[in-house]
Protein backbone atom coordinates (compact mmCIF):
# COMPACT_ATOMS: atom_id res chain seq x y z
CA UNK A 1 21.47 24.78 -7.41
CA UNK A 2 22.85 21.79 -5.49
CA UNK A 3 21.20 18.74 -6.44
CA UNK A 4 21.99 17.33 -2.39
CA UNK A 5 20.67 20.30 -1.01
CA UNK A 6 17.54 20.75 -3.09
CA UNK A 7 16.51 17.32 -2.03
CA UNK A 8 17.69 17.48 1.24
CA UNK A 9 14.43 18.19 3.23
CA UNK A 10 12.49 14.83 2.08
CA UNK A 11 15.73 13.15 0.50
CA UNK A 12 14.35 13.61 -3.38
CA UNK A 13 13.70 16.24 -6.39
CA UNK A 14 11.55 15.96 -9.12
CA UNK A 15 12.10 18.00 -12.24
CA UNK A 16 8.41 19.70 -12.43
CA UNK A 17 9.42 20.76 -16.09
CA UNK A 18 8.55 17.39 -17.67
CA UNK A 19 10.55 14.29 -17.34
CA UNK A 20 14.07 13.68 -16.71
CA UNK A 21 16.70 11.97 -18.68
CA UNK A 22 17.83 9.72 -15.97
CA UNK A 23 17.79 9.12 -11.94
CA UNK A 24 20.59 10.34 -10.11
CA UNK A 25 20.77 8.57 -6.66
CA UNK A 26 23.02 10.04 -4.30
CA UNK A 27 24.92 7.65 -1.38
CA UNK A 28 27.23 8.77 0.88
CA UNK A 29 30.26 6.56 -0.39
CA UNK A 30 28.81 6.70 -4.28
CA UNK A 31 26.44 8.06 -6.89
CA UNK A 32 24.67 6.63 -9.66
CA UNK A 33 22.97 7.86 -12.80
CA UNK A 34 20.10 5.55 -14.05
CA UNK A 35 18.99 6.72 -17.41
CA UNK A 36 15.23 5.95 -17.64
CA UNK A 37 15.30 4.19 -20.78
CA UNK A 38 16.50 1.49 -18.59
CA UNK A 39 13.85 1.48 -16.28
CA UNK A 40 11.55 -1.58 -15.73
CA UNK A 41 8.99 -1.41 -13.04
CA UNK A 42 8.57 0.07 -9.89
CA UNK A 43 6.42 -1.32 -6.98
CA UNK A 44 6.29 -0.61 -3.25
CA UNK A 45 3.90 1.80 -0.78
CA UNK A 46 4.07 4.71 1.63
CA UNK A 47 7.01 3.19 3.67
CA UNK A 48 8.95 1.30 0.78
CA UNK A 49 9.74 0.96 -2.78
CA UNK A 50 11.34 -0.65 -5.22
CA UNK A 51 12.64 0.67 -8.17
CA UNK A 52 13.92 -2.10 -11.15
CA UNK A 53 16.25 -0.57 -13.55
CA UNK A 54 18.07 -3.05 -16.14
CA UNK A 55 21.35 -2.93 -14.24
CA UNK A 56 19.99 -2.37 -10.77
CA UNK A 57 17.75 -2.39 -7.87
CA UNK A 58 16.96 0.84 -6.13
CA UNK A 59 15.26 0.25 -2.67
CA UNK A 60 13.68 3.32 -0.98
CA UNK A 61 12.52 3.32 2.76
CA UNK A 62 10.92 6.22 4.66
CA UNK A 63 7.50 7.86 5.06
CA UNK A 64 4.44 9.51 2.76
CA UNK A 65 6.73 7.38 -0.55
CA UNK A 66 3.71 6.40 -2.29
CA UNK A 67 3.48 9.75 -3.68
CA UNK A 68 6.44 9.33 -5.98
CA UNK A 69 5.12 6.64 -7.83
CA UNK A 70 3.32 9.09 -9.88
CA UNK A 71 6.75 10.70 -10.34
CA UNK A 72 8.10 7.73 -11.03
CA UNK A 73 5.59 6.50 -13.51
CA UNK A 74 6.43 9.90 -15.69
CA UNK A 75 10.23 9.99 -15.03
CA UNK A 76 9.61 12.99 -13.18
CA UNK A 77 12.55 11.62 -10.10
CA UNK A 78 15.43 13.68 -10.91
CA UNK A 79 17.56 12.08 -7.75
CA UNK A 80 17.26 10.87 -4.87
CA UNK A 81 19.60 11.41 -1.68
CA UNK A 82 20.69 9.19 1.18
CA UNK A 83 20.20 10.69 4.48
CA UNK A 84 23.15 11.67 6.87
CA UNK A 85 23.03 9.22 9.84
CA UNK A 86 21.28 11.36 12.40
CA UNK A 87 18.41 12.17 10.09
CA UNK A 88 17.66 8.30 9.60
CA UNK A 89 16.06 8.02 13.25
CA UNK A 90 13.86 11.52 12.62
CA UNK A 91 10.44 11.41 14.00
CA UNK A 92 9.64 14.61 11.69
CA UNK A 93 6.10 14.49 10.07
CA UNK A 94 5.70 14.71 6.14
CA UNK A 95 7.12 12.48 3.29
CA UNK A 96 11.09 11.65 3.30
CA UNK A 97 13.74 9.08 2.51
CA UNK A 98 14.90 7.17 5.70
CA UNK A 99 17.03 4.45 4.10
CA UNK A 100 18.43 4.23 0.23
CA UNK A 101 19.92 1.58 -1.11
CA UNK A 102 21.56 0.15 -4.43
CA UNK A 103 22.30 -3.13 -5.45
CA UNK A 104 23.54 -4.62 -9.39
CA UNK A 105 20.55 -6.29 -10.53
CA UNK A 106 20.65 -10.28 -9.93
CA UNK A 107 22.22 -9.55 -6.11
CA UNK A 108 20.35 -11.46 -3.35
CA UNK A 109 18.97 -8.78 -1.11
CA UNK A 110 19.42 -8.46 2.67
């Protein structure tokens, strides 16, 4: 199966077989893999979160994200995929991924 279009309905997949090796996170002009034993902290709520890996900064924007901390907190996140442009705007109800972003840790933000 696709890994883009599995996720592509709220912009993530979670391996429900136990955790996964690593986060694959899915841009439109790149993808990284961010192997979990790398992973610090993650911190946010329903509209945004942070994930700290040792080499960088995932930032997550949408709706209903507070339910992958749990998924997080297990290395359950298998990927996570950036929305085309004309689904960033979407008033559709449920949980998805509006904005993704990826910076090398130490960066200044936005």
């Amino acid at each position: 199966m696709n890994m883009a279009s599995a996720a592509s309905q709220s912009g993530w997949q979670v391996n429900e077989h136990g955790a996964s090796p690593a986060l694959k996170v899915i841009l439109h002009r790149a993808s990284y893999v961010l192997p979990w034993s790398q992973f610090l902290y993650a911190a946010g709520g329903d509209d945004e979160l942070r994930l700290v890996f040792a080499t960088h900064d995932v930032q997550v924007k949408g709706t209903g994200l507070s339910a992958l901390l749990t998924d997080v907190a297990a290395h359950r996140l298998a990927a996570l995929v950036e929305p085309a442009n004309r689904d960033r705007f979407s008033s559709r109800g449920g949980a998805y991924v509006r904005e993704l972003m990826v910076r090398q840790a130490g960066q200044p933000g936005e």
